[in-house]
Protein backbone atom coordinates (compact mmCIF):
# COMPACT_ATOMS: atom_id res chain seq x y z
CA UNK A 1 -57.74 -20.99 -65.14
CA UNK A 2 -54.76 -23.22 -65.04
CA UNK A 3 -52.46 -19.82 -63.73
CA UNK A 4 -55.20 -19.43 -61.09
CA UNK A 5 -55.17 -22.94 -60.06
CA UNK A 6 -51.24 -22.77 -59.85
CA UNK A 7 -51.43 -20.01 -57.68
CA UNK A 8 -53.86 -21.42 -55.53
CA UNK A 9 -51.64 -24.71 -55.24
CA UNK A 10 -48.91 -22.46 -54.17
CA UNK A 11 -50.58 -20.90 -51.59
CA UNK A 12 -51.90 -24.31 -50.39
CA UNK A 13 -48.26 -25.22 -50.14
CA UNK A 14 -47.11 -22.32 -48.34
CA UNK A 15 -49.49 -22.13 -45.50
CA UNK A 16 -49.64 -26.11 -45.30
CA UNK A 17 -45.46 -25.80 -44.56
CA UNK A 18 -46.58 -23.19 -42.32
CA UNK A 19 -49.15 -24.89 -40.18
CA UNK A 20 -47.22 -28.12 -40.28
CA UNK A 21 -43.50 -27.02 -39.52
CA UNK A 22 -41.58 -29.52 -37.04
CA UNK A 23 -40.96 -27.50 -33.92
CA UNK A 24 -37.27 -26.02 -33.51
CA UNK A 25 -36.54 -27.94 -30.00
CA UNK A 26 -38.48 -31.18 -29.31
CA UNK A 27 -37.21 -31.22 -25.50
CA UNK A 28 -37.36 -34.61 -22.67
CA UNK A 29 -38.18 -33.86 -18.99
CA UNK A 30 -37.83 -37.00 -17.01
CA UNK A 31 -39.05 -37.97 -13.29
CA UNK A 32 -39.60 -40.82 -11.53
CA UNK A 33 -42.66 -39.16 -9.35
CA UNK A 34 -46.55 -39.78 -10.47
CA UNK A 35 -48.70 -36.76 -11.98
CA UNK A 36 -50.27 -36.19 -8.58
CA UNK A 37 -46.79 -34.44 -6.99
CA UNK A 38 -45.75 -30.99 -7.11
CA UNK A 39 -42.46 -32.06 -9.61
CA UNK A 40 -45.26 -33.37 -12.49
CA UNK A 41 -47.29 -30.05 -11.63
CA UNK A 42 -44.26 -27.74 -12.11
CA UNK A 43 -43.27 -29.22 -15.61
CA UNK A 44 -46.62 -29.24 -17.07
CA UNK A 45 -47.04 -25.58 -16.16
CA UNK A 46 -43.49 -24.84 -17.14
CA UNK A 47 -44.48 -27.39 -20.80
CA UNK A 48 -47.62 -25.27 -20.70
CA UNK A 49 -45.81 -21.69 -20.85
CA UNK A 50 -42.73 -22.21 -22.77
CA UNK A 51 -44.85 -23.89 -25.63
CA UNK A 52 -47.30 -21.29 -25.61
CA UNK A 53 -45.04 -18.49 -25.47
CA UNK A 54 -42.28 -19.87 -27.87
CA UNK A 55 -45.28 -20.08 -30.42
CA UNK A 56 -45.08 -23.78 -31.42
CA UNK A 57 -41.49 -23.79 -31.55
CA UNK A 58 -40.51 -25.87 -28.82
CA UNK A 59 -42.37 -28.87 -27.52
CA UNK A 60 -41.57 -30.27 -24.44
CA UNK A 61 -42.69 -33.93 -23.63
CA UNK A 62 -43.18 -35.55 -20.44
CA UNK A 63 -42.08 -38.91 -18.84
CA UNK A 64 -43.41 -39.57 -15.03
CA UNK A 65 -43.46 -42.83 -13.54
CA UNK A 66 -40.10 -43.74 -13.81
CA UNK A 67 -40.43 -44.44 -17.68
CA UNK A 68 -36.90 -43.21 -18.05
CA UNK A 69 -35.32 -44.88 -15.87
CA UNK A 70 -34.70 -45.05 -11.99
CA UNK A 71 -33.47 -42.00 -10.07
CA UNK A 72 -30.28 -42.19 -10.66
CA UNK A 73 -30.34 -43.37 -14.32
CA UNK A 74 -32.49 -39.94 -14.99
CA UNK A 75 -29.27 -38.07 -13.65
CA UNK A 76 -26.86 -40.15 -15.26
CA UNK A 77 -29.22 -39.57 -18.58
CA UNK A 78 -28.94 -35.15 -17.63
CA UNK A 79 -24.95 -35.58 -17.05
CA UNK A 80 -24.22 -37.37 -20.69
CA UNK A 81 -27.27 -34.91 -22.48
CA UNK A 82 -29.53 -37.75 -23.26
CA UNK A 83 -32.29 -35.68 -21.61
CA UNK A 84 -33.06 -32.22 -21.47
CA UNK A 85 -34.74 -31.78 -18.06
CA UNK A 86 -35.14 -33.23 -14.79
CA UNK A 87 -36.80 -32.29 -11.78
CA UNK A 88 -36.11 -34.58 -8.38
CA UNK A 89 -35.40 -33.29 -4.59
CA UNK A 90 -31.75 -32.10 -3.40
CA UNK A 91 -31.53 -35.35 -1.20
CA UNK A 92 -30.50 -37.33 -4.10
CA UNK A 93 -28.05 -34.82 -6.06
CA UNK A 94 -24.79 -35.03 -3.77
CA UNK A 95 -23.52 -38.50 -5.51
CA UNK A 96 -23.28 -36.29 -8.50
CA UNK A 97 -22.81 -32.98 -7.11
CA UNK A 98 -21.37 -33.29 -3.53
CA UNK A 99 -21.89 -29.53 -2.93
CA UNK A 100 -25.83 -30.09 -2.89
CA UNK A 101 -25.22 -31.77 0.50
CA UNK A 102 -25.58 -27.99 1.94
CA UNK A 103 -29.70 -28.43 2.04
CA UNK A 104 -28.58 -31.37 4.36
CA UNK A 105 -27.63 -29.11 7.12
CA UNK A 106 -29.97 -30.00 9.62
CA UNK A 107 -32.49 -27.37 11.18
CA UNK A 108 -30.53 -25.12 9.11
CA UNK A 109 -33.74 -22.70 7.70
CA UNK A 110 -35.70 -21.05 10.80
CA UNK A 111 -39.09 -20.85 8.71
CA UNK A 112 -40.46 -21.47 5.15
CA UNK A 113 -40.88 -17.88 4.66
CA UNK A 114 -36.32 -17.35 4.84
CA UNK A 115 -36.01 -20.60 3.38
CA UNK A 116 -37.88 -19.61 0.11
CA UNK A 117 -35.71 -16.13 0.11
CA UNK A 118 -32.85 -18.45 0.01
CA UNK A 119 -33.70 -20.32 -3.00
CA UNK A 120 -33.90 -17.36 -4.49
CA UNK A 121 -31.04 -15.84 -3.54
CA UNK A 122 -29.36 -15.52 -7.13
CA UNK A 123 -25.51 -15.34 -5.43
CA UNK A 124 -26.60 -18.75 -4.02
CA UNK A 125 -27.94 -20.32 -6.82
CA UNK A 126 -24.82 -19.25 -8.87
CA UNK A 127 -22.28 -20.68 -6.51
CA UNK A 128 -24.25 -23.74 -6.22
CA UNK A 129 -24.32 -23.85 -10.32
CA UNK A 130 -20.47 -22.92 -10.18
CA UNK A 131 -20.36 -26.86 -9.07
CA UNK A 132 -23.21 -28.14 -11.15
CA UNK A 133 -21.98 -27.05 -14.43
CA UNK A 134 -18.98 -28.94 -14.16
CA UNK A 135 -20.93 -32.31 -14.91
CA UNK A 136 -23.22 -30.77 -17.01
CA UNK A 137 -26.43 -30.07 -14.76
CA UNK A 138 -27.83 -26.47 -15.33
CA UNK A 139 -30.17 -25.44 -12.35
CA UNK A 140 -32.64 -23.16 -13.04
CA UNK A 141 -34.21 -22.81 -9.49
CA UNK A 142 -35.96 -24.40 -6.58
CA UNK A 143 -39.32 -24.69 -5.24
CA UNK A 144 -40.14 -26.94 -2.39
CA UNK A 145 -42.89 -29.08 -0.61
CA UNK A 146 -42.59 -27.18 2.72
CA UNK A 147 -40.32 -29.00 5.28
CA UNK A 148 -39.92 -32.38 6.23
CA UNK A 149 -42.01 -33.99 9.14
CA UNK A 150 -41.76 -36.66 11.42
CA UNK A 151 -44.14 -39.23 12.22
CA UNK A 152 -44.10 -41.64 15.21
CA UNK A 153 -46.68 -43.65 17.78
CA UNK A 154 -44.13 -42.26 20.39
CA UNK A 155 -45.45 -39.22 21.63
CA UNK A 156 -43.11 -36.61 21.07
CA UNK A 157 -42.54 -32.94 22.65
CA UNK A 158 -39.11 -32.24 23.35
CA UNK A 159 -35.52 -33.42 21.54
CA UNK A 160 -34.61 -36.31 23.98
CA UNK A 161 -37.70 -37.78 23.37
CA UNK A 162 -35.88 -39.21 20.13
CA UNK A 163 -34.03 -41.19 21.97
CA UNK A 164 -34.36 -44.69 21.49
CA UNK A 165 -37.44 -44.26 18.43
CA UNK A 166 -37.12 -46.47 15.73
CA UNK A 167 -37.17 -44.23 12.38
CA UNK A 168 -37.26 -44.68 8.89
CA UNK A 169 -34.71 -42.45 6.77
CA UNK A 170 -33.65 -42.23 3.38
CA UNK A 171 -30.24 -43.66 2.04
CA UNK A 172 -28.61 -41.19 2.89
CA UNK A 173 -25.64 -40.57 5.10
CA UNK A 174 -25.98 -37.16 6.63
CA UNK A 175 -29.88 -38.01 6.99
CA UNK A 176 -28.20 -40.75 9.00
CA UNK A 177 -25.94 -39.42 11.64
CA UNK A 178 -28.51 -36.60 11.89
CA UNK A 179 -31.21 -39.07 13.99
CA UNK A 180 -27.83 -40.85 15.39
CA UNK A 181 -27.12 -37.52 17.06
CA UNK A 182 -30.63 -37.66 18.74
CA UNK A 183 -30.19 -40.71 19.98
CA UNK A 184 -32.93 -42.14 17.28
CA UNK A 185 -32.21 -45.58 15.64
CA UNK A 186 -32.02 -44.77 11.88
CA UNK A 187 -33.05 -47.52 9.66
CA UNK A 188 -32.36 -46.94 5.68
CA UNK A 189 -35.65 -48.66 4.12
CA UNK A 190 -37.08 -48.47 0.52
CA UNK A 191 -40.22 -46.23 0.31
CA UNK A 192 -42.43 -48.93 -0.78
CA UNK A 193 -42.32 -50.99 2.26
CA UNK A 194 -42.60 -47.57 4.71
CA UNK A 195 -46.49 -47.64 5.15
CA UNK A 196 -46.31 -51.65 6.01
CA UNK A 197 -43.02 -51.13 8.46
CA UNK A 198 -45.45 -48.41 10.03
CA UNK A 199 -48.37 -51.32 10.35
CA UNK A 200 -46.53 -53.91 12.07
CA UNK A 201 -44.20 -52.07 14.04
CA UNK A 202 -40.49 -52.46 12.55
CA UNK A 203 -40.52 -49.08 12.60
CA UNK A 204 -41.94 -46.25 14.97
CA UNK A 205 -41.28 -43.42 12.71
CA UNK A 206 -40.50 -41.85 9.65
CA UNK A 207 -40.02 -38.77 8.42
CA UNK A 208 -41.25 -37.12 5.13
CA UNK A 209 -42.98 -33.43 3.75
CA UNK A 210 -46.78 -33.27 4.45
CA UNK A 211 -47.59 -34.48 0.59
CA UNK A 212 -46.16 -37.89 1.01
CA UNK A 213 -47.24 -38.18 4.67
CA UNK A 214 -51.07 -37.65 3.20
CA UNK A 215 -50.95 -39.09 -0.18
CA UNK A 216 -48.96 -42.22 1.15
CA UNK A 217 -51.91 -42.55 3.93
CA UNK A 218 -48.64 -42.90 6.53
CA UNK A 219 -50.73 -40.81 9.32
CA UNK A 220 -52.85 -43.78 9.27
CA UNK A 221 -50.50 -45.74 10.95
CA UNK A 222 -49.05 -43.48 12.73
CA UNK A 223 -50.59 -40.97 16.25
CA UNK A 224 -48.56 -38.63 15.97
CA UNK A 225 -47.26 -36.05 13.47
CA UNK A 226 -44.34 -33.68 15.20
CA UNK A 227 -43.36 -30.45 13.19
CA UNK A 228 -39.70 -30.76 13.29
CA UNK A 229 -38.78 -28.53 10.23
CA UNK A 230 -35.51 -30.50 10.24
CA UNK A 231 -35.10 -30.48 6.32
CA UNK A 232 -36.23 -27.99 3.40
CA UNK A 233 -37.92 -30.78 1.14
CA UNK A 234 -36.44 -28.85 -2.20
CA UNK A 235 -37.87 -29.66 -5.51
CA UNK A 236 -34.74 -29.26 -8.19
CA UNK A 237 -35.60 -27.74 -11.45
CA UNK A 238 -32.76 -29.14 -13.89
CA UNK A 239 -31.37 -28.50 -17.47
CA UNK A 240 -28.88 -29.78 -19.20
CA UNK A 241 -26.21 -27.57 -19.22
CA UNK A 242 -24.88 -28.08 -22.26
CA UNK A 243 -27.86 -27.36 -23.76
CA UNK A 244 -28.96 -23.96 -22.20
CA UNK A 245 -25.30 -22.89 -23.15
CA UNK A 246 -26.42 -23.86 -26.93
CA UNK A 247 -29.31 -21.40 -26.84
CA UNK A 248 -29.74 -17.77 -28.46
CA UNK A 249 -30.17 -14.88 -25.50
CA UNK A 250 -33.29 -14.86 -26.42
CA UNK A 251 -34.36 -18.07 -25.97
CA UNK A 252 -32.44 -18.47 -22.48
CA UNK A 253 -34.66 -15.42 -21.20
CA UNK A 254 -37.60 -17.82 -22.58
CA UNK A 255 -36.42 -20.70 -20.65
CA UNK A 256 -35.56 -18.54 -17.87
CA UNK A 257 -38.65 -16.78 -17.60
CA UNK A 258 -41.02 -19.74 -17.73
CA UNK A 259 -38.86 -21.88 -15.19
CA UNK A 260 -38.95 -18.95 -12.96
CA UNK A 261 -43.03 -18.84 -13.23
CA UNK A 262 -43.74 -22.37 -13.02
CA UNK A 263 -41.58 -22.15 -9.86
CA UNK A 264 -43.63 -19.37 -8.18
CA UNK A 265 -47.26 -21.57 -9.34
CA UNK A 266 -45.82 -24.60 -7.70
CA UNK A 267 -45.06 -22.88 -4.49
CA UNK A 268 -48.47 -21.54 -4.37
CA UNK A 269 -49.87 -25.04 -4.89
CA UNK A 270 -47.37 -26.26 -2.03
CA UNK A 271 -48.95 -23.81 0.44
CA UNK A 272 -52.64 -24.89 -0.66
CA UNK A 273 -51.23 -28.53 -0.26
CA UNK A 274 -49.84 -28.34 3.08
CA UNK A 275 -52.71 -26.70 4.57
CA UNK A 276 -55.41 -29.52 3.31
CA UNK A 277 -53.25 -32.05 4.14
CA UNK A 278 -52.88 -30.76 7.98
CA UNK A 279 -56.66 -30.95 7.61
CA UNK A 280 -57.10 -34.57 6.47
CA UNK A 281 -54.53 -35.29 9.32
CA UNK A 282 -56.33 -33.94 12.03
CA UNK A 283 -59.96 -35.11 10.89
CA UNK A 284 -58.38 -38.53 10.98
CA UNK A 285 -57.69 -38.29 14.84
CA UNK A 286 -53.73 -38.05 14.43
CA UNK A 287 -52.31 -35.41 16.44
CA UNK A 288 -50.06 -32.92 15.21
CA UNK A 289 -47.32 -31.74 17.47
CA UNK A 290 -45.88 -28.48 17.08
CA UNK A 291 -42.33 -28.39 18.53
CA UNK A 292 -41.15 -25.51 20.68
CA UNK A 293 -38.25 -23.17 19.29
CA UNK A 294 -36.30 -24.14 21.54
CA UNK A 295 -36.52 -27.78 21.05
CA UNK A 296 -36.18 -27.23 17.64
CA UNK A 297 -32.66 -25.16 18.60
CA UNK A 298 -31.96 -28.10 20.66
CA UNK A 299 -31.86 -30.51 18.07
CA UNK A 300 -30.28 -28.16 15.65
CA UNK A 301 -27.17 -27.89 18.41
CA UNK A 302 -27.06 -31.92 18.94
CA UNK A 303 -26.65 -31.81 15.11
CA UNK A 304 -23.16 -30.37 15.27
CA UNK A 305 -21.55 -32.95 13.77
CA UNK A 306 -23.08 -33.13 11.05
CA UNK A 307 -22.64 -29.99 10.38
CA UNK A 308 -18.83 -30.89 10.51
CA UNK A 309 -19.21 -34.05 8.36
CA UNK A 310 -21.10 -31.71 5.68
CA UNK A 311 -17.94 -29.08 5.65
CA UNK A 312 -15.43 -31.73 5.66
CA UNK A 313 -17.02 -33.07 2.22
CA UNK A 314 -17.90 -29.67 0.44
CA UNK A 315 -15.87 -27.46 2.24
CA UNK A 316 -16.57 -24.00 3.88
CA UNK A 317 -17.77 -21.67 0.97
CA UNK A 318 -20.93 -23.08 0.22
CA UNK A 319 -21.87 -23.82 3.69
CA UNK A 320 -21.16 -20.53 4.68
CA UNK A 321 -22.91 -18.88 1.83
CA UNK A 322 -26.14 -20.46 2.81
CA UNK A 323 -25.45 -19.29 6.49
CA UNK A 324 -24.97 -15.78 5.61
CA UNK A 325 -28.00 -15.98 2.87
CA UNK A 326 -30.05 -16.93 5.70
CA UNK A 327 -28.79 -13.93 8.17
CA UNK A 328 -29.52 -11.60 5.45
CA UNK A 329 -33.21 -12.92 4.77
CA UNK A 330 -33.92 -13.12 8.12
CA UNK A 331 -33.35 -9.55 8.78
């Protein structure tokens, strides 16, 4: 009796260890965007798959809202390893990796269809992770929002109507001289005080991808929403470096697998998005404008300088790998 009882214990023990055993990896994504936005959406599914698939032995927890830290504290917090993931849009990467100032090239992508070729184009992403690596920030791929819009109570139809608007833009210096060379007046304002800027009139634009321009209620104040397509509003799937490198093959084809799914879901969701929230817009009695292409070419061409500015800062290679990554999708 006391043999079987032994036994028994030991069996106990053994599936107990079993059941119970601390995951291998116990990973940190951090963001500073609510669980309503296509970044939250594309980590849980990404959490979701790699948990599932890795059989318990990774867990991967999730901090929205800003709970580690601003923007830039999140990618000072990738850089020195203190956490594992990030996910935040390419607008806010070139203080940290100048060479990310390519998806600043205004105009540059002639629809969503080339532009989501591109961010796949692996001889793209590897020259753009040639730079990365250096400071420790692993990309493993891109999805995107759709492009940026504008939105103004000055009706707008061709490029020199710009001239003269008063437009919100984010801190950010080729975002800048991009609306200088249209003649706009760019004014650098936090996000929070956008919608009220909009109300009272400081402003007569802004400019932002159909999710914010909805969930922010900015088409409220606003009569107009013109398609400009000036910017690819790219959603950055990050990794430490440092510790992908640290990983068995077979557990970088894990992580590589499940980063590349939750990428494809999110775009998906992106499409679904854009197309309600073009809905909502219209039902509210704000017009959307739909530029022609040769407007759109217009403004692309006023944009030269920038352009210039962009290849002064990261050089020619990169720029001109995105150029010729766009020929070839476009074909």
């Amino acid at each position: 009796m006391k043999k079987m009882l032994l036994i028994l214990l030991v069996i106990y023990v053994s599936i107990s260890s079993f059941i119970f055993a601390a995951p291998k990896y116990t990973w940190t994504v951090a963001m500073n965007v609510t669980e309503s936005t296509l970044n939250y959406k594309m980590m849980d599914k990404f959490k979701e798959l790699i948990e599932a698939k890795s059989n318990g032995n990774i867990v991967v927890n999730l901090y929205a809202n800003g709970q580690l830290g601003n923007d830039t504290e999140q990618m000072q917090g990738l850089v020195e390893g203190a956490n594992d993931f990030i996910t935040t849009i390419t607008s806010g990467l070139p203080s940290f990796v100048p060479e990310f100032g390519v998806f600043d090239c205004p105009n540059i992508f002639p629809n969503l269809t080339v532009m989501r070729k591109v961010l796949d184009d692996e001889k793209f992403v590897v020259a753009l992770n040639k730079y990365s690596e250096k400071v420790n920030i692993k990309l493993m791929g891109m999805a995107d929002a759709g492009f940026r819009q504008t939105t103004s109570n000055v009706m707008i139809n061709k490029a020199e109507d710009f001239k003269g608007i008063k437009i919100r833009v984010i801190q950010n210096p080729y975002h800048i001289a991009y609306w200088k060379s249209l003649g706009a007046n760019a004014l650098a304002m936090d996000f929070s005080e956008v919608y009220v800027g909009l109300k009272q009139n400081t402003i007569d634009a802004q400019e932002n991808p159909y999710m914010n321009i909805v969930a922010n209620k900015f088409y409220e104040a606003q009569k107009y929403v013109i398609e400009t397509n000036h910017l690819g509003h790219v959603i950055v799937f990050l990794m430490s470096s440092s510790l992908y490198n640290g990983l068995t093959p077979e557990e970088k084809k894990l992580v590589d697998d499940c980063s590349h799914e939750a990428i494809i879901y999110t775009r998906g969701l992106a499409d679904e998005s854009i197309n309600d929230d073009k809905e909502t817009i219209k039902k509210s009695g704000t017009t959307i404008i739909e530029l022609a292409p040769s407007e759109i070419e217009k403004m692309k061409v006023s944009a030269d300088e920038v352009y210039k500015q962009i290849r002064n800062a990261i050089g020619d290679e990169l720029v001109d790998t995105l150029l010729k990554s766009i020929e070839d999708n476009a074909k």
